[in-house]
C-alpha atoms as a PDB file:
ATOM      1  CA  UNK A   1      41.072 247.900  56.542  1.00  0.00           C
ATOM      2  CA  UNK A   2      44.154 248.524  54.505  1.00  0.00           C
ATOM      3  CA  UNK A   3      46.306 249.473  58.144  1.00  0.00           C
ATOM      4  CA  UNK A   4      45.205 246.135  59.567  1.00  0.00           C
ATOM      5  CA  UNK A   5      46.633 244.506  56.306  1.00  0.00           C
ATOM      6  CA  UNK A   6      49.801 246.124  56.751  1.00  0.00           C
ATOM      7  CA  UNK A   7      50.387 245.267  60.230  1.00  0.00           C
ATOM      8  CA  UNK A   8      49.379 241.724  59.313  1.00  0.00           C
ATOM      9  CA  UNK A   9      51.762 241.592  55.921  1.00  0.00           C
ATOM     10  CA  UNK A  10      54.856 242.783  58.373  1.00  0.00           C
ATOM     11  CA  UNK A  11      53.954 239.639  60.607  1.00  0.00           C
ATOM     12  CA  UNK A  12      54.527 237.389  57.903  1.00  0.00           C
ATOM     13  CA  UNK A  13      57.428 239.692  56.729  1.00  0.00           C
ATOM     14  CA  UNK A  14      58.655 238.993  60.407  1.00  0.00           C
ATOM     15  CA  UNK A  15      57.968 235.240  59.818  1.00  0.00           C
ATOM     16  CA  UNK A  16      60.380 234.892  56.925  1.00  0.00           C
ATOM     17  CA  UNK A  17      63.790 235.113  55.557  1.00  0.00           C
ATOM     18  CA  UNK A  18      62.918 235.828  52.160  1.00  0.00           C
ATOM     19  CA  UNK A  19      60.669 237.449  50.026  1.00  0.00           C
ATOM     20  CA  UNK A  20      57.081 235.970  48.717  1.00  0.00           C
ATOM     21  CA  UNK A  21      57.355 234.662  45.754  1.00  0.00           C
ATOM     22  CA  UNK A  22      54.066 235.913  44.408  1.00  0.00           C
ATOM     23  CA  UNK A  23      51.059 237.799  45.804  1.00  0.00           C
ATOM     24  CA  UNK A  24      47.737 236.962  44.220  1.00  0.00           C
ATOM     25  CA  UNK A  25      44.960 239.436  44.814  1.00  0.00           C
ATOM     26  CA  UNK A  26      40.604 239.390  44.355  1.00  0.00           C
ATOM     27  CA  UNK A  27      40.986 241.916  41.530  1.00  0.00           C
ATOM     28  CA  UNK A  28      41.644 242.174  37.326  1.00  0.00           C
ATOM     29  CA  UNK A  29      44.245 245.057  37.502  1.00  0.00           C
ATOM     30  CA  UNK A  30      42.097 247.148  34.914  1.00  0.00           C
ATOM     31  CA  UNK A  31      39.607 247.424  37.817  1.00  0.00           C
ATOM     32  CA  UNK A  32      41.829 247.508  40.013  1.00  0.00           C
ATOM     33  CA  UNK A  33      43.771 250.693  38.087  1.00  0.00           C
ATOM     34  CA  UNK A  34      40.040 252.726  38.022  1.00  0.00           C
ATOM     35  CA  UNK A  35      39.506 252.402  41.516  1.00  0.00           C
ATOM     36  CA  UNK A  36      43.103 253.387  42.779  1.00  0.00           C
ATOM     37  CA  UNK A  37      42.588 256.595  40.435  1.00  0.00           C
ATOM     38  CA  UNK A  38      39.526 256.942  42.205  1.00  0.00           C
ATOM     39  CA  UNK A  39      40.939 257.850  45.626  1.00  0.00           C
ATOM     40  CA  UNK A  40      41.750 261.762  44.708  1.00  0.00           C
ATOM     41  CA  UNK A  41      38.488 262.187  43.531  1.00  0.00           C
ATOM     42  CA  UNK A  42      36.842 259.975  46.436  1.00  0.00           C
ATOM     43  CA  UNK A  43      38.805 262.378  48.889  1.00  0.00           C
ATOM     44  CA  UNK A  44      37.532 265.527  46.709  1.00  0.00           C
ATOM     45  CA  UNK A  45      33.477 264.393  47.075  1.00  0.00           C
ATOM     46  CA  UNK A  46      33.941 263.119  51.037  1.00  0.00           C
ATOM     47  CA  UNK A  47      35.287 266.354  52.524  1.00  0.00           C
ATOM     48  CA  UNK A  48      32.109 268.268  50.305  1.00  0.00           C
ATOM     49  CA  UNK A  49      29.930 265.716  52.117  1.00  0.00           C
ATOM     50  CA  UNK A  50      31.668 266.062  55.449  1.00  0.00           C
ATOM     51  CA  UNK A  51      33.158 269.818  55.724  1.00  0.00           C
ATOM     52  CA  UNK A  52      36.024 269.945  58.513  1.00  0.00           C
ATOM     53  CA  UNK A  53      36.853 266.319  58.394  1.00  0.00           C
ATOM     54  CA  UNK A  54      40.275 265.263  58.823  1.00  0.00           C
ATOM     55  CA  UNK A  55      42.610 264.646  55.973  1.00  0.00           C
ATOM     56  CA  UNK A  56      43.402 261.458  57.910  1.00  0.00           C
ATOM     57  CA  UNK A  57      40.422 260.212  57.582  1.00  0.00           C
ATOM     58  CA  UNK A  58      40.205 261.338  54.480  1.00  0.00           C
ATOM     59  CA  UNK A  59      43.230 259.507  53.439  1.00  0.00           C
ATOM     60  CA  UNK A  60      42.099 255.867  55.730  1.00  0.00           C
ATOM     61  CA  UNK A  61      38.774 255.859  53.427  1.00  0.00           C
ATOM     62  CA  UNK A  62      40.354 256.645  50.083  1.00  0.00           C
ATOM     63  CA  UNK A  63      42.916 253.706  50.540  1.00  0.00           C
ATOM     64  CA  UNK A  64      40.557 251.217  51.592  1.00  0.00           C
ATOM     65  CA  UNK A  65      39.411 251.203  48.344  1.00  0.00           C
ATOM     66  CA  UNK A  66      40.861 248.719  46.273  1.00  0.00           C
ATOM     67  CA  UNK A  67      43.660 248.239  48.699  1.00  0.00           C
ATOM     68  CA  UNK A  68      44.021 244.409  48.265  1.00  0.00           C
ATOM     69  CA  UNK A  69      45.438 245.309  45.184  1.00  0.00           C
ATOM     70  CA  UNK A  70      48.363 247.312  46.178  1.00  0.00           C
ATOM     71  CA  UNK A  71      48.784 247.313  49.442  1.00  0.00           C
ATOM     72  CA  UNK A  72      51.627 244.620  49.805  1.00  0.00           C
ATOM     73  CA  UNK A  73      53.684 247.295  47.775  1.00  0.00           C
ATOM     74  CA  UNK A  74      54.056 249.049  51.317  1.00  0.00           C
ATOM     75  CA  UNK A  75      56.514 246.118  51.790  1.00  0.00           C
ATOM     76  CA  UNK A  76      57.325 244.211  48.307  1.00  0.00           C
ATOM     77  CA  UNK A  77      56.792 247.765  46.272  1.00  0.00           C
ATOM     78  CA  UNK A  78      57.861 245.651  43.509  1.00  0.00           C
ATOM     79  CA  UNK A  79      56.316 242.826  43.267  1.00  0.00           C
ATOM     80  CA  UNK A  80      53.449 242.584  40.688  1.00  0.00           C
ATOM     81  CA  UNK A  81      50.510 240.462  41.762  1.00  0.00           C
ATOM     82  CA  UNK A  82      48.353 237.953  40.334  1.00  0.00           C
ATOM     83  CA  UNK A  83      45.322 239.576  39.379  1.00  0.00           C
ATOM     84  CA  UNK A  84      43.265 236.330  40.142  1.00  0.00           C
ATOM     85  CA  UNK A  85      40.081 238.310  38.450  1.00  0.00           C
ATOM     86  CA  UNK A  86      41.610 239.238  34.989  1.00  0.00           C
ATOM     87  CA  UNK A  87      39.396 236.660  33.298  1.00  0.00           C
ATOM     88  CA  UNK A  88      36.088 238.596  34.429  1.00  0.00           C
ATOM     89  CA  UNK A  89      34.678 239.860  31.569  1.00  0.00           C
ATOM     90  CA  UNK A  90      34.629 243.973  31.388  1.00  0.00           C
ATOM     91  CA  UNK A  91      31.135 244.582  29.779  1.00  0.00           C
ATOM     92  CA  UNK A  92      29.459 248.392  29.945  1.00  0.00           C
ATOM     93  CA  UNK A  93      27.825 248.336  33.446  1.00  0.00           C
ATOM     94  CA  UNK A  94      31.374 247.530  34.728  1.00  0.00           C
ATOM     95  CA  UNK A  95      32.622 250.513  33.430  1.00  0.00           C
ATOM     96  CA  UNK A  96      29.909 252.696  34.343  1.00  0.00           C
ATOM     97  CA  UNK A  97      30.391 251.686  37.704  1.00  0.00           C
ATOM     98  CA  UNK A  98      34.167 251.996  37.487  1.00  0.00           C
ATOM     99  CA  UNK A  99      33.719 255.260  36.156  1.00  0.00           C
ATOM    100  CA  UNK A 100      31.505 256.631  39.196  1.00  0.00           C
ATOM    101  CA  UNK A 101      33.131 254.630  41.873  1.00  0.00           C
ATOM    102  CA  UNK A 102      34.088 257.211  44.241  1.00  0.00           C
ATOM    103  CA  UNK A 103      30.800 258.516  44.222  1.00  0.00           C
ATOM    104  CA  UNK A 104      29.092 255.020  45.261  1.00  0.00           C
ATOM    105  CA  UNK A 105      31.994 254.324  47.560  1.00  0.00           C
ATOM    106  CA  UNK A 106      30.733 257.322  49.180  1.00  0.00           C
ATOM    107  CA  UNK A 107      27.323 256.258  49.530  1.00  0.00           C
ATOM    108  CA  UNK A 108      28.250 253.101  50.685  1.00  0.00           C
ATOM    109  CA  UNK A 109      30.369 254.785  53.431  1.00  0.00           C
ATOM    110  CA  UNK A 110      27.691 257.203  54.239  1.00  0.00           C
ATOM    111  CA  UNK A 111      24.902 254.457  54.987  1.00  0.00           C
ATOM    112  CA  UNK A 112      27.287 252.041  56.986  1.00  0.00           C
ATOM    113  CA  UNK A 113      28.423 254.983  59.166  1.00  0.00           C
ATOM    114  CA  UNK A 114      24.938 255.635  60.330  1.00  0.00           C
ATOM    115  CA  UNK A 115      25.043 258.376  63.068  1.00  0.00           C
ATOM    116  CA  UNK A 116      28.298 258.405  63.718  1.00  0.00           C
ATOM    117  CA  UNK A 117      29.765 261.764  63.123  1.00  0.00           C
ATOM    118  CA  UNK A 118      33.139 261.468  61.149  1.00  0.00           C
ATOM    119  CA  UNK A 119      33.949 265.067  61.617  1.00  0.00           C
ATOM    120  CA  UNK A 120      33.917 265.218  65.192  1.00  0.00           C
ATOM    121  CA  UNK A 121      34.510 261.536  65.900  1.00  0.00           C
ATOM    122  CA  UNK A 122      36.546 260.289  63.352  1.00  0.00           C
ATOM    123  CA  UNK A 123      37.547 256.960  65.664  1.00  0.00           C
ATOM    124  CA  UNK A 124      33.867 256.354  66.136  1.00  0.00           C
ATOM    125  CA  UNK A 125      32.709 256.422  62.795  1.00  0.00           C
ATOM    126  CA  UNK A 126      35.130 254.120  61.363  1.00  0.00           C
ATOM    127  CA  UNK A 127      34.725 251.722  64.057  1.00  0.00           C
ATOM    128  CA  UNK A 128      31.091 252.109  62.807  1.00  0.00           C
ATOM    129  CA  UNK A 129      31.983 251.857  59.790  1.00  0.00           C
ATOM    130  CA  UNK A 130      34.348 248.154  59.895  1.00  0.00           C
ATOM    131  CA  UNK A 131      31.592 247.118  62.096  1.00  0.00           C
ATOM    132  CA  UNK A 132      28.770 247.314  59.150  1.00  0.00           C
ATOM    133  CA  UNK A 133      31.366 246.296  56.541  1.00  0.00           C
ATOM    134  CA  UNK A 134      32.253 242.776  58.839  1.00  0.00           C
ATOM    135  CA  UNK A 135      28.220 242.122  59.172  1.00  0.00           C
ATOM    136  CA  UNK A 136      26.841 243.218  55.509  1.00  0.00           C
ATOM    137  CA  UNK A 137      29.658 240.975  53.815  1.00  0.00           C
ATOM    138  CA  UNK A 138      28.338 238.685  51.680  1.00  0.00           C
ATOM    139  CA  UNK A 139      27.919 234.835  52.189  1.00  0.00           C
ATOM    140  CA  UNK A 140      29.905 232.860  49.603  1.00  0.00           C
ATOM    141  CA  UNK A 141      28.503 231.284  46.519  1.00  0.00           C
ATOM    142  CA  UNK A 142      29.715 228.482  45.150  1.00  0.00           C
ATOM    143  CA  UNK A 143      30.638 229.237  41.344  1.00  0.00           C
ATOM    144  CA  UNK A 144      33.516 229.235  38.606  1.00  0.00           C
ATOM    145  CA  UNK A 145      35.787 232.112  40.013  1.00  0.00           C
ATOM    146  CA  UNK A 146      37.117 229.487  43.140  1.00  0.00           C
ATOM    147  CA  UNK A 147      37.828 227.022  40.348  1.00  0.00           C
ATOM    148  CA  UNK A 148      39.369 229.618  38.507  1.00  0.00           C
ATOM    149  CA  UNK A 149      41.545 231.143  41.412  1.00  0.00           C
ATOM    150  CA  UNK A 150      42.391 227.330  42.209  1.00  0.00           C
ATOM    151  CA  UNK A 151      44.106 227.290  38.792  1.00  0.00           C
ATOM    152  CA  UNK A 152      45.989 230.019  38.768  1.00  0.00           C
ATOM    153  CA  UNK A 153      47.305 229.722  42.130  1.00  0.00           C
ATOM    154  CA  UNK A 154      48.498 226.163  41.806  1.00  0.00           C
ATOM    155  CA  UNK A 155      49.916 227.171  38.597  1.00  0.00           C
ATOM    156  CA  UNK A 156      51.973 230.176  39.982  1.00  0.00           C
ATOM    157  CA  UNK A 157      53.229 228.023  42.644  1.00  0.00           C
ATOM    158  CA  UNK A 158      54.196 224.821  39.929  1.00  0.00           C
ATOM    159  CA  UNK A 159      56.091 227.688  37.958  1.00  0.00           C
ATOM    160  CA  UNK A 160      58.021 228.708  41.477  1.00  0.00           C
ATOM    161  CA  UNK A 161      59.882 225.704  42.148  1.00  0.00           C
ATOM    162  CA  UNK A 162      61.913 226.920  44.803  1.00  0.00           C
ATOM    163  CA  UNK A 163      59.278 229.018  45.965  1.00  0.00           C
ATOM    164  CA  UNK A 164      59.459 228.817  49.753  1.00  0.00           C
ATOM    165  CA  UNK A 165      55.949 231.158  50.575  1.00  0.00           C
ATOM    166  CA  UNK A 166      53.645 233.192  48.848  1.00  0.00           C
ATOM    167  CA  UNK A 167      49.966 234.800  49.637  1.00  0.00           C
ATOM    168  CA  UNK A 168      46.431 235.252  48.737  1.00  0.00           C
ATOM    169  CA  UNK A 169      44.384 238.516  49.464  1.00  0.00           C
ATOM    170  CA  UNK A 170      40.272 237.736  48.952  1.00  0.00           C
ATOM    171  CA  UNK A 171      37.570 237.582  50.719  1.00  0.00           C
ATOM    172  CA  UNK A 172      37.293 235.886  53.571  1.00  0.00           C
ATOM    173  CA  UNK A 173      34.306 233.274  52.658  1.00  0.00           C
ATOM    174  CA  UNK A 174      36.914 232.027  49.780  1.00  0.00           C
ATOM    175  CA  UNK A 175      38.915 230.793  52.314  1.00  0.00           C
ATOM    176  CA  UNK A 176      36.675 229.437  54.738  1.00  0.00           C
ATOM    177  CA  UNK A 177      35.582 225.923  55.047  1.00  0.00           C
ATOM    178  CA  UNK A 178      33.454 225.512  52.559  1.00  0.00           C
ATOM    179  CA  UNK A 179      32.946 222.605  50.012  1.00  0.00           C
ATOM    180  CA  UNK A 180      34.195 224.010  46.474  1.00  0.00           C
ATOM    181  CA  UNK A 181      35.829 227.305  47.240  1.00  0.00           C
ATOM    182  CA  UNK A 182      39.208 228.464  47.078  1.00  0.00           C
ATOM    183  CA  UNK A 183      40.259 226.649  50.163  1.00  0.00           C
ATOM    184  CA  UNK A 184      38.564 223.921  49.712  1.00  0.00           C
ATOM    185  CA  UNK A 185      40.030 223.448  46.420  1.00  0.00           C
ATOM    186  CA  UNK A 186      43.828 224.036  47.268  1.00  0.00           C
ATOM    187  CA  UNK A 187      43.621 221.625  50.807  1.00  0.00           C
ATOM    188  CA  UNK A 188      42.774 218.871  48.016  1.00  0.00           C
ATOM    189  CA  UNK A 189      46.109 219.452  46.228  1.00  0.00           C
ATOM    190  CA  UNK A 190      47.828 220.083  49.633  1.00  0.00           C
ATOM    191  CA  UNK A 191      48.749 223.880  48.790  1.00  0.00           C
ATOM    192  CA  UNK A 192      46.804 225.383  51.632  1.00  0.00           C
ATOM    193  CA  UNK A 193      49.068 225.331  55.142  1.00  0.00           C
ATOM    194  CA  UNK A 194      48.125 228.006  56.951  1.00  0.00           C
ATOM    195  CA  UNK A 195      44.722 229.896  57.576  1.00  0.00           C
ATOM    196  CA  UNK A 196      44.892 231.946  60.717  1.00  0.00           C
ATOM    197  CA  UNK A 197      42.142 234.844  61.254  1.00  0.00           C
ATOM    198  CA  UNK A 198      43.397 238.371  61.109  1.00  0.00           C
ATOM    199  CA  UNK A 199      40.629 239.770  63.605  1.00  0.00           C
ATOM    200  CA  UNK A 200      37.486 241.520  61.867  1.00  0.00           C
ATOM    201  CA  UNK A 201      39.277 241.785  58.234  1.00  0.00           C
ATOM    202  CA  UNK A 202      36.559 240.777  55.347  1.00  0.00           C
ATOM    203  CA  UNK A 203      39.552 239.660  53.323  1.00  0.00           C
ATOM    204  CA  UNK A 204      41.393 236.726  54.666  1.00  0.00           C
ATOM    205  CA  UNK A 205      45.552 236.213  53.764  1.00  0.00           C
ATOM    206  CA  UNK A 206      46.092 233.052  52.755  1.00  0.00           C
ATOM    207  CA  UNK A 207      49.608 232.092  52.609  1.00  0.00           C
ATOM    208  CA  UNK A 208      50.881 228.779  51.054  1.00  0.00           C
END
């Protein structure tokens, strides 16, 4: 999750001699600004669910969420992304949601980790746990967010002339090669250079 990003952002750190010139991310930074202030209160409900767990683990669950978002700021702390989702309307459900989100995130963990026990096999359950994120990902639909995305990301990159590299954090079926989607999209404008697979990550790092 967010330490596989990491190690994969310092790669491409590694890669180059300067800085990205932008990071676009698969979030509107409202969202994006609930669910980072849910981690506290994530980390509060897990360890009454699970007495005796680990802050560690703790800490790994509470910054997968959202971490696309922010978690370039390890390296580039500041560098403001694209929020490639702004345009997504906000309408009452959303906020419901947003407003209870570490309480769903923690039923969401709960069913993917099955029978592992995170308390006394903390290495076990989140192997459990990536395992049932990688297979219950969802297959990608085409529809107007890619075209969207597309748009802004060709447009940050026409406003960058001298921009020598920059990346894209979404999900992985965006990328993929698929007729219509994100990928597809920039290829046709010759944007898109490099695609490799970081391992078992559900979002894919697209850099251009």
């Amino acid at each position: 999750m967010r330490e596989e990003l990491v190690d994969w952002l310092h790669e491409l750190k590694d890669e180059h001699d300067s800085n990205p010139c932008f990071i676009a991310v698969e979030w509107g930074e409202y969202a994006h600004s609930k669910v980072a202030d849910a981690r506290d209160e994530f980390k509060v409900l897990a360890k009454n669910e699970w007495p005796g767990v680990s802050h560690e683990l703790l800490t790994t669950l509470a910054e997968a969420m959202g971490y696309e978002g922010d978690t370039h700021r390890d390296l580039w702390p500041n560098l403001d992304p694209i929020w490639l989702d702004n345009d997504r309307e906000v309408t009452a459900m959303t906020d419901y949601n947003l407003a209870n989100y570490a309480a769903g995130r923690l039923g969401v963990y709960k069913l993917r980790v099955g029978t592992a026990d995170p308390v006394n096999d903390p290495a076990g359950a989140l192997q459990q746990l990536s395992g049932a994120a990688h297979i219950g990902q969802q297959a990608w639909v085409d529809n107007a967010r890619d075209e969207s995305w597309a748009k802004q990301i060709t447009g940050a990159i026409s406003n960058n002339p001298d921009c020598e590299w920059a990346v894209v954090v979404c999900g992985s079926e965006h990328f993929a090669k698929h007729a219509g989607n994100v990928r597809d999209l920039l290829d046709k404008n010759k944007t898109c250079k490099d695609l490799p697979s970081p391992g078992r990550l559900i979002r894919r790092v697209l850099t251009l």
